[in-house]
N, C-alpha and C. Protein backbone atom coordinates (compact mmCIF):
# COMPACT_ATOMS: atom_id res chain seq x y z
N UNK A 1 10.86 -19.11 -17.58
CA UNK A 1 11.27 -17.75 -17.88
C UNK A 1 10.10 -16.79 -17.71
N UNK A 2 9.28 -17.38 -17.87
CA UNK A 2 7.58 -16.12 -18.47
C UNK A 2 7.54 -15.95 -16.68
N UNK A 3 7.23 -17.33 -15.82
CA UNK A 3 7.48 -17.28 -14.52
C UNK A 3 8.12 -15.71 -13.64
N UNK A 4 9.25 -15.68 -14.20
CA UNK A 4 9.80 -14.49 -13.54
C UNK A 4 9.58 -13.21 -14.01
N UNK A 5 8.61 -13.02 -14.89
CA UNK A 5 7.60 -11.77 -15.56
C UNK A 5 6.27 -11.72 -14.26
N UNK A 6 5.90 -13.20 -13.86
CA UNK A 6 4.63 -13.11 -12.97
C UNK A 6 5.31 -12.62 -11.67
N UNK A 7 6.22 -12.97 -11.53
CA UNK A 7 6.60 -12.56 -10.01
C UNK A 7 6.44 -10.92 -10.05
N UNK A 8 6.99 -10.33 -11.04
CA UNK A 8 7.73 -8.87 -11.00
C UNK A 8 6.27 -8.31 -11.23
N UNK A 9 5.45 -8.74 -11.57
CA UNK A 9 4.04 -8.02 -12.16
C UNK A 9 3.30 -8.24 -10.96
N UNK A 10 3.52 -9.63 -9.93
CA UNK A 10 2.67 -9.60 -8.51
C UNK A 10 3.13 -8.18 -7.71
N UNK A 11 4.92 -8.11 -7.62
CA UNK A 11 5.14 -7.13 -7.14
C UNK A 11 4.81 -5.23 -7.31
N UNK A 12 4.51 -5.40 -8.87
CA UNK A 12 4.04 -4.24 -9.15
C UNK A 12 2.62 -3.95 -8.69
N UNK A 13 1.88 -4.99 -8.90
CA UNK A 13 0.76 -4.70 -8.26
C UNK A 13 0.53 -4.43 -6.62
N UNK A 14 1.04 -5.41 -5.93
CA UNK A 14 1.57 -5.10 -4.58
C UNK A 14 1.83 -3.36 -4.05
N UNK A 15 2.68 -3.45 -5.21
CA UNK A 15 3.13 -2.00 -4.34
C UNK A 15 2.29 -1.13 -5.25
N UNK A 16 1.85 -0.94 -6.40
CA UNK A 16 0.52 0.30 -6.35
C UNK A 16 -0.42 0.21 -5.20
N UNK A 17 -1.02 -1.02 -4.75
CA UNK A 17 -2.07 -0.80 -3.98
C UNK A 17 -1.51 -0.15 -2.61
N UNK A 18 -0.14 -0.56 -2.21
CA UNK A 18 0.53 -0.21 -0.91
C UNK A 18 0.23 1.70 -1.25
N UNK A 19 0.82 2.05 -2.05
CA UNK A 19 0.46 3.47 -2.48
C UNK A 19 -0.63 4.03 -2.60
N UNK A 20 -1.43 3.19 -3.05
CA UNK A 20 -2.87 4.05 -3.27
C UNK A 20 -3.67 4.13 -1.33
N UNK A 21 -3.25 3.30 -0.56
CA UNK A 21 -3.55 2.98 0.77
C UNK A 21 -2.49 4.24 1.46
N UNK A 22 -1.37 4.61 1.08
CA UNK A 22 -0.56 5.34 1.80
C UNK A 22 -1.08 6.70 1.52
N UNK A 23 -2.10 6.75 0.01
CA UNK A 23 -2.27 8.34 -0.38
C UNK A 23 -4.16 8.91 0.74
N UNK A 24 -4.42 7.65 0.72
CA UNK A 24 -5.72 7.17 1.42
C UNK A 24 -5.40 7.99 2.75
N UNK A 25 -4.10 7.29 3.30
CA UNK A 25 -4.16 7.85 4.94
C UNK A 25 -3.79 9.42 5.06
N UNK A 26 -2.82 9.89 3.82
CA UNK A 26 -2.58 11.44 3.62
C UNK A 26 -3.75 12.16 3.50
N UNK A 27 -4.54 11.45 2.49
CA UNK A 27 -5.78 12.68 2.09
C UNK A 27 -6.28 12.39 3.23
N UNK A 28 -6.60 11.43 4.00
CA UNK A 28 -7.94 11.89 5.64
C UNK A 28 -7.00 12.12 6.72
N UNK A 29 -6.22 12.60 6.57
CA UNK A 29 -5.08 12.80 7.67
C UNK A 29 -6.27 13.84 9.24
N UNK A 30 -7.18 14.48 8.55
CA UNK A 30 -7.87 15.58 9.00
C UNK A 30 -9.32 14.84 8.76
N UNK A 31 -9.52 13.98 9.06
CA UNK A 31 -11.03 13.82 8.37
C UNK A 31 -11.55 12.78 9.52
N UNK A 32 -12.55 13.89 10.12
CA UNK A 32 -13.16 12.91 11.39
C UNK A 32 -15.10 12.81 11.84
N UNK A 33 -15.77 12.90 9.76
CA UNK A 33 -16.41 12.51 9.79
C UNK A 33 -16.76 11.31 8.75
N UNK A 34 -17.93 10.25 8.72
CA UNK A 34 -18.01 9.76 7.66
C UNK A 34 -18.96 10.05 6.39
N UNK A 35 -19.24 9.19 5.31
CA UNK A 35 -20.04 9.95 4.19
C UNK A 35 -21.39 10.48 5.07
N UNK A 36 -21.63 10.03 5.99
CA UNK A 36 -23.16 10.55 6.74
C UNK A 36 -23.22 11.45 7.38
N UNK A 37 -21.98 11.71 7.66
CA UNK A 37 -21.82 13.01 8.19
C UNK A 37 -21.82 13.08 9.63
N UNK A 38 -21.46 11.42 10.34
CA UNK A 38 -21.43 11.27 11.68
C UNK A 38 -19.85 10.98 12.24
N UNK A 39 -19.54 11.44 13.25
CA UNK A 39 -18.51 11.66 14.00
C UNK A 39 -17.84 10.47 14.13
N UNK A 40 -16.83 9.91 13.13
CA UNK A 40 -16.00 8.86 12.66
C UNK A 40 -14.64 9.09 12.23
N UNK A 41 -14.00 9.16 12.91
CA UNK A 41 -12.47 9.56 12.80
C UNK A 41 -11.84 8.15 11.46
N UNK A 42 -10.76 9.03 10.80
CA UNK A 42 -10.41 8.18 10.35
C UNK A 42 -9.09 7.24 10.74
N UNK A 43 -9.60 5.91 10.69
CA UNK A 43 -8.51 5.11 10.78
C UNK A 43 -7.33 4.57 9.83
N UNK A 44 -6.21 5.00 10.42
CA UNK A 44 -4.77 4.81 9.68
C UNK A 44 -5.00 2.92 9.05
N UNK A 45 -4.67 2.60 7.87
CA UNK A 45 -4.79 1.51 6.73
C UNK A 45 -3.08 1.41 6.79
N UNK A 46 -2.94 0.08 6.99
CA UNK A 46 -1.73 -0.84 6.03
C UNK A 46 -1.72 -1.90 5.19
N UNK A 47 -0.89 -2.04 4.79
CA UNK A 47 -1.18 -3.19 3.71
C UNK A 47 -0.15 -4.18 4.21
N UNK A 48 -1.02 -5.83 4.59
CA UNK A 48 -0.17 -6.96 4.32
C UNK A 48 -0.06 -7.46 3.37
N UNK A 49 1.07 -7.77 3.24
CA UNK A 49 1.42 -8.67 1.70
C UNK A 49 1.60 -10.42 3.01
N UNK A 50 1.48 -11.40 1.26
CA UNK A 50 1.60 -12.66 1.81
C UNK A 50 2.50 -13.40 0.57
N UNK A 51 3.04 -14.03 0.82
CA UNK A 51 3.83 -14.86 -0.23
C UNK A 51 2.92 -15.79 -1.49
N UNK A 52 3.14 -15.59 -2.66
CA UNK A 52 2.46 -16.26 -3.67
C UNK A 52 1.51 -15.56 -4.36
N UNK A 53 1.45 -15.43 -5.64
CA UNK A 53 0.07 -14.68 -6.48
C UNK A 53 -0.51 -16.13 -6.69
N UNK A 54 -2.41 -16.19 -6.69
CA UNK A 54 -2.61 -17.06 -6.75
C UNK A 54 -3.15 -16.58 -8.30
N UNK A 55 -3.13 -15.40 -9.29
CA UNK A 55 -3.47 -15.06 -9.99
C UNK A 55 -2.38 -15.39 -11.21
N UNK A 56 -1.35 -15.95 -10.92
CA UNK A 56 -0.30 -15.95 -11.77
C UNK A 56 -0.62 -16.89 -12.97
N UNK A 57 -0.17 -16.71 -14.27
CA UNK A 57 -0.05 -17.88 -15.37
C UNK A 57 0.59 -19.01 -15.37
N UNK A 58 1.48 -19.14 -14.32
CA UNK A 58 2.66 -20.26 -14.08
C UNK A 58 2.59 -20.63 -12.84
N UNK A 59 3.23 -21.83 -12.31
CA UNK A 59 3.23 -22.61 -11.31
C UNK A 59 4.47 -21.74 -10.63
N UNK A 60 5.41 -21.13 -11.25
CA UNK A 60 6.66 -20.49 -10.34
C UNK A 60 6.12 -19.17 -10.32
N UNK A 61 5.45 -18.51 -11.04
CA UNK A 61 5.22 -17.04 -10.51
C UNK A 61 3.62 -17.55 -9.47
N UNK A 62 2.90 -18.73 -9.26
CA UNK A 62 2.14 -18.86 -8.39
C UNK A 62 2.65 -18.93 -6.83
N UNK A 63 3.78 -19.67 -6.62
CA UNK A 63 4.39 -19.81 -5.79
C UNK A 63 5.31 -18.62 -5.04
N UNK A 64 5.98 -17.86 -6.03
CA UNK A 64 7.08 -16.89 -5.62
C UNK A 64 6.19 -15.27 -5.62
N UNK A 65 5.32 -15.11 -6.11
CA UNK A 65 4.79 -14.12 -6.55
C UNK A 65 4.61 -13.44 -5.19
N UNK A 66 3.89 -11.89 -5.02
CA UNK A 66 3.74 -11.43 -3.72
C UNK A 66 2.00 -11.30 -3.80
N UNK A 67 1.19 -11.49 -3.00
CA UNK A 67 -0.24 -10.91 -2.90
C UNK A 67 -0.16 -10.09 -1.91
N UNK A 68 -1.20 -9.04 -2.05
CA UNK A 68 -1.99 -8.00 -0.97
C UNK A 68 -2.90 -9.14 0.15
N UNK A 69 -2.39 -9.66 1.28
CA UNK A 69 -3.52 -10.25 1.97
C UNK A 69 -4.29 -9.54 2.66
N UNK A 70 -4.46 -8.52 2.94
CA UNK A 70 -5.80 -7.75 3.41
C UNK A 70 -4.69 -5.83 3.34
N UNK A 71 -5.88 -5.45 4.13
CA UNK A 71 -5.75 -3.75 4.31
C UNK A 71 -6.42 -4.11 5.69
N UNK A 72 -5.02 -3.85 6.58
CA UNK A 72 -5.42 -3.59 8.15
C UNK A 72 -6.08 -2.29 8.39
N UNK A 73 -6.55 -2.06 9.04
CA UNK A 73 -7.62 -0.97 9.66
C UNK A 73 -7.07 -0.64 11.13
N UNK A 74 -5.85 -0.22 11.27
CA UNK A 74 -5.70 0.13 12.62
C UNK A 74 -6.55 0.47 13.68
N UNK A 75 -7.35 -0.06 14.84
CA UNK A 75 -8.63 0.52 15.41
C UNK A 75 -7.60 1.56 16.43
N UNK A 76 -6.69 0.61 16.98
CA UNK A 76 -5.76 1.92 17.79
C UNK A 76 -4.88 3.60 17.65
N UNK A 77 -4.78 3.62 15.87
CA UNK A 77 -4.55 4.53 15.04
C UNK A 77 -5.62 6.11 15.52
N UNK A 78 -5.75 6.43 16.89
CA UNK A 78 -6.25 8.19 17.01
C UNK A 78 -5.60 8.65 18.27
N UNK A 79 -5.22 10.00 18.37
CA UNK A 79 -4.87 10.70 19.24
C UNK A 79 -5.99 11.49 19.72
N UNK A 80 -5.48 12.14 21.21
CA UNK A 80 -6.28 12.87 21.53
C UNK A 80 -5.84 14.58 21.10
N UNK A 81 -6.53 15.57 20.78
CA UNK A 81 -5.39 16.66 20.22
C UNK A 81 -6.78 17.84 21.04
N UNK A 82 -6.11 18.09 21.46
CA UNK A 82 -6.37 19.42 22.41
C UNK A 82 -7.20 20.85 21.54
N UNK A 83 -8.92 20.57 21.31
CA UNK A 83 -9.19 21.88 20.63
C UNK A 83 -10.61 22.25 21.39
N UNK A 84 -10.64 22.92 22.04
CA UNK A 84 -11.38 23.75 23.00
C UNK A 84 -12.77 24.26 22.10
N UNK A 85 -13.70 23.91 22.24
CA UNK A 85 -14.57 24.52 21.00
C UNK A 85 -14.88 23.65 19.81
N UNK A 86 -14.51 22.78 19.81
CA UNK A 86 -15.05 21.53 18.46
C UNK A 86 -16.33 21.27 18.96
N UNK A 87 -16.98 20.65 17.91
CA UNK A 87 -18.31 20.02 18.03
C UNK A 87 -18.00 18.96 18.56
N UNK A 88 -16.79 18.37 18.51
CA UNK A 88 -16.68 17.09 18.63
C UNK A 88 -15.47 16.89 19.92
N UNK A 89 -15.80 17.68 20.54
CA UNK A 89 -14.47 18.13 21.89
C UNK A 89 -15.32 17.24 23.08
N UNK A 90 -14.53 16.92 23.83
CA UNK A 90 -15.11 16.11 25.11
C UNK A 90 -14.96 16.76 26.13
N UNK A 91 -15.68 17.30 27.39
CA UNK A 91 -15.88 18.02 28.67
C UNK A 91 -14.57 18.08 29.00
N UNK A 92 -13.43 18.20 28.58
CA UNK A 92 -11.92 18.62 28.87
C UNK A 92 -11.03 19.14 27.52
N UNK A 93 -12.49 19.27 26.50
CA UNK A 93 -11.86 20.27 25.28
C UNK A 93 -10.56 19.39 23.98
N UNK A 94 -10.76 17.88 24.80
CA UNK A 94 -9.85 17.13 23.45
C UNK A 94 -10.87 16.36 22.45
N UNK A 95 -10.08 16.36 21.40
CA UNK A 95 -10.89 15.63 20.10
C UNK A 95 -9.90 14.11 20.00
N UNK A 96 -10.70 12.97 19.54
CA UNK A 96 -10.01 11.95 19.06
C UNK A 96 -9.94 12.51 17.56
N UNK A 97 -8.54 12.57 17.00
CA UNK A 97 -8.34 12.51 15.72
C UNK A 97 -7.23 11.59 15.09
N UNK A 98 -7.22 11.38 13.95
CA UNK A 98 -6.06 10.27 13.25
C UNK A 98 -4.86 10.51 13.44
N UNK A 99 -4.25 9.37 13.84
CA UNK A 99 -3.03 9.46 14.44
C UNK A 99 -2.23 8.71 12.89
N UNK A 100 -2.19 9.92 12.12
CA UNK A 100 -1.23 9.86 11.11
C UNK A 100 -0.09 10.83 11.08
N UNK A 101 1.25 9.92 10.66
CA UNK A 101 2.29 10.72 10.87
C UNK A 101 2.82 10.92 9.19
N UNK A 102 2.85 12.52 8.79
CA UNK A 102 2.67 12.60 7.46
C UNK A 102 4.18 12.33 7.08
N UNK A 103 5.02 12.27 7.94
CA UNK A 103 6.38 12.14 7.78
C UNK A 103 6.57 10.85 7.55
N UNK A 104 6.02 10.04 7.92
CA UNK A 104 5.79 8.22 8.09
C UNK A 104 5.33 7.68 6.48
N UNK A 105 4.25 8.22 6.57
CA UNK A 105 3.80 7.95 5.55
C UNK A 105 4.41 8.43 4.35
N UNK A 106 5.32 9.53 4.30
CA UNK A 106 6.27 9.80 2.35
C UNK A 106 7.30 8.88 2.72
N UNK A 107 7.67 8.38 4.13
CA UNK A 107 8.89 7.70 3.90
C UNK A 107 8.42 6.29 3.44
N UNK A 108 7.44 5.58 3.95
CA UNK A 108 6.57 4.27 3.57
C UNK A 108 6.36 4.66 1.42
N UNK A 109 5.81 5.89 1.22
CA UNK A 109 5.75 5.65 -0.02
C UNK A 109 6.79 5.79 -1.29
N UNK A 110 7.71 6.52 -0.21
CA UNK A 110 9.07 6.45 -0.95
C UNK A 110 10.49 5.18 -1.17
N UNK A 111 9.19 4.27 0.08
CA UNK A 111 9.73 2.65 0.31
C UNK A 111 9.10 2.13 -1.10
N UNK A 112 7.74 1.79 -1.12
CA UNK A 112 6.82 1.68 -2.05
C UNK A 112 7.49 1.57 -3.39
N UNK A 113 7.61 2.94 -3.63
CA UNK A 113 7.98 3.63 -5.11
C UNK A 113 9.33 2.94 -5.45
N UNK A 114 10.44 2.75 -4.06
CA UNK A 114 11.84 2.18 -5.07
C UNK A 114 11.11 0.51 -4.99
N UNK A 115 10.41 0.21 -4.40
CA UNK A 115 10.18 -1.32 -4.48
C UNK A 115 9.70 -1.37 -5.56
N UNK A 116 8.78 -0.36 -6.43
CA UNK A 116 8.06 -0.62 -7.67
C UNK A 116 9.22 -0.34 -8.49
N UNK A 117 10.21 0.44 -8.45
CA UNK A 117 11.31 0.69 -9.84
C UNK A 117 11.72 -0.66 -9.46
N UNK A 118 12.21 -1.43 -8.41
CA UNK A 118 12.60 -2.70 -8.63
C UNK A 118 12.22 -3.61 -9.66
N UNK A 119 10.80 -3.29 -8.92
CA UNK A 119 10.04 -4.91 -10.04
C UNK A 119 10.08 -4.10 -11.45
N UNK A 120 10.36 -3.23 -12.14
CA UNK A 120 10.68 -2.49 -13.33
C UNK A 120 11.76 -3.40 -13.67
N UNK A 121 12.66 -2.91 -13.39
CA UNK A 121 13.71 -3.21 -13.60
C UNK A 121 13.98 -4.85 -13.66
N UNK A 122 13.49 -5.61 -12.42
CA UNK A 122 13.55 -7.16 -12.83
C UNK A 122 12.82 -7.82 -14.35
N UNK A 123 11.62 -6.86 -14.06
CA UNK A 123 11.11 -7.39 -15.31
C UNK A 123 11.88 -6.95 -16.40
N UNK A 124 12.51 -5.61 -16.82
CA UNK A 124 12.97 -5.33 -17.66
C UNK A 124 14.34 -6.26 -18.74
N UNK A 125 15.02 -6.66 -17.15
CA UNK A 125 15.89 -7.58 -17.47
C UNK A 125 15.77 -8.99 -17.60
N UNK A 126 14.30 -9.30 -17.58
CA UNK A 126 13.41 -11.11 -17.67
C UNK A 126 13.60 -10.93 -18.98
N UNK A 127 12.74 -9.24 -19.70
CA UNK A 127 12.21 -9.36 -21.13
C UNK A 127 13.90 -9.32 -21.84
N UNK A 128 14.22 -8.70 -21.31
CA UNK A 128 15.93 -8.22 -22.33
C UNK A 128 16.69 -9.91 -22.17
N UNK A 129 16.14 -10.60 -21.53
CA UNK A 129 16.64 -11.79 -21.10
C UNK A 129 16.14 -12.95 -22.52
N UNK A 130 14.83 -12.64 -22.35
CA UNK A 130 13.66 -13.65 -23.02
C UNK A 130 14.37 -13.33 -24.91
N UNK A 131 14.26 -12.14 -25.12
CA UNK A 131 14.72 -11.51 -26.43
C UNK A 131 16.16 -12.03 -26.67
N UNK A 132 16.96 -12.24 -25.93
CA UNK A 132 18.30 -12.33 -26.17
C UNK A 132 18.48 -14.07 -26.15
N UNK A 133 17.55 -15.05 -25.46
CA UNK A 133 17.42 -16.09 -25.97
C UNK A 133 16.65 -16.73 -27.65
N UNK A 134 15.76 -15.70 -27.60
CA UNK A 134 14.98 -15.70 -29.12
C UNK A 134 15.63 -15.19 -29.98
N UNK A 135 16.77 -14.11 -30.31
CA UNK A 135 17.48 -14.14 -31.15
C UNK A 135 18.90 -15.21 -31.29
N UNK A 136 19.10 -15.93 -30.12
CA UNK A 136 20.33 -17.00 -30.29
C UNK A 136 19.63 -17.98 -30.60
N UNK A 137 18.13 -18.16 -30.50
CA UNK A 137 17.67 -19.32 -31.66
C UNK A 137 17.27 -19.08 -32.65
N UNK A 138 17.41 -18.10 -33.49
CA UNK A 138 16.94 -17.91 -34.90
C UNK A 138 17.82 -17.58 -35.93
């Protein structure tokens, strides 16, 4: 029973980090230097998930659980965008900048967000589950 609390808690975690990575690519949507202040476009981030928390308390939420297996780094993630006059313009006046689509990204976090009311809700009904066996034994 506790098992299907670890699953819903891998998934919650799962999908904050998917969010905090989706708010990542919004805020540098425009950002094409790095902390040094050298000409580093930013690259669009996803998140793989992999089957199993290896962090879980139980052998069934170890198995069923979801993990974050990395944060891809898209290297192919930049466009070229046409600005005549940048510092950072090439002898035909285009800039490489992040090829983020801000429309992409609320629909990915609005994926995110019902996946997290999910695992709410599963868990909600593990605990309303767990309680309703502990009062038919007492």
């Amino acid at each position: 029973m506790y098992g299907s609390l670890d699953i819903s808690v891998s998934g919650l975690i799962a999908q904050r980090t998917r969010m905090q990575v989706i708010a990542a690519n919004i805020a540098n949507i425009n950002t094409l230097e790095d902390a040094q202040g050298n000409y580093s476009p930013y690259l669009r981030r996803s998140v793989m998930f992999a089957p199993g928390d290896p962090a879980a308390k139980t052998q069934e939420g170890r198995e069923l659980g979801v993990q974050v297996e990395q944060i891809k780094i898209e290297p192919e993630a930049l466009t070229r965008r046409l600005m005549p006059g940048h510092p950072y313009a090439d002898k035909d006046g285009y800039v490489m900048v992040p090829d983020i689509n801000p429309v992409v990204e609320q629909l990915n976090a609005m994926e995110a967000s019902r996946a997290y009311e999910a695992n709410i809700a599963a868990a909600e009904a593990a605990k309303a589950m767990m309680s309703q066996a502990l009062r038919l034994l007492a």
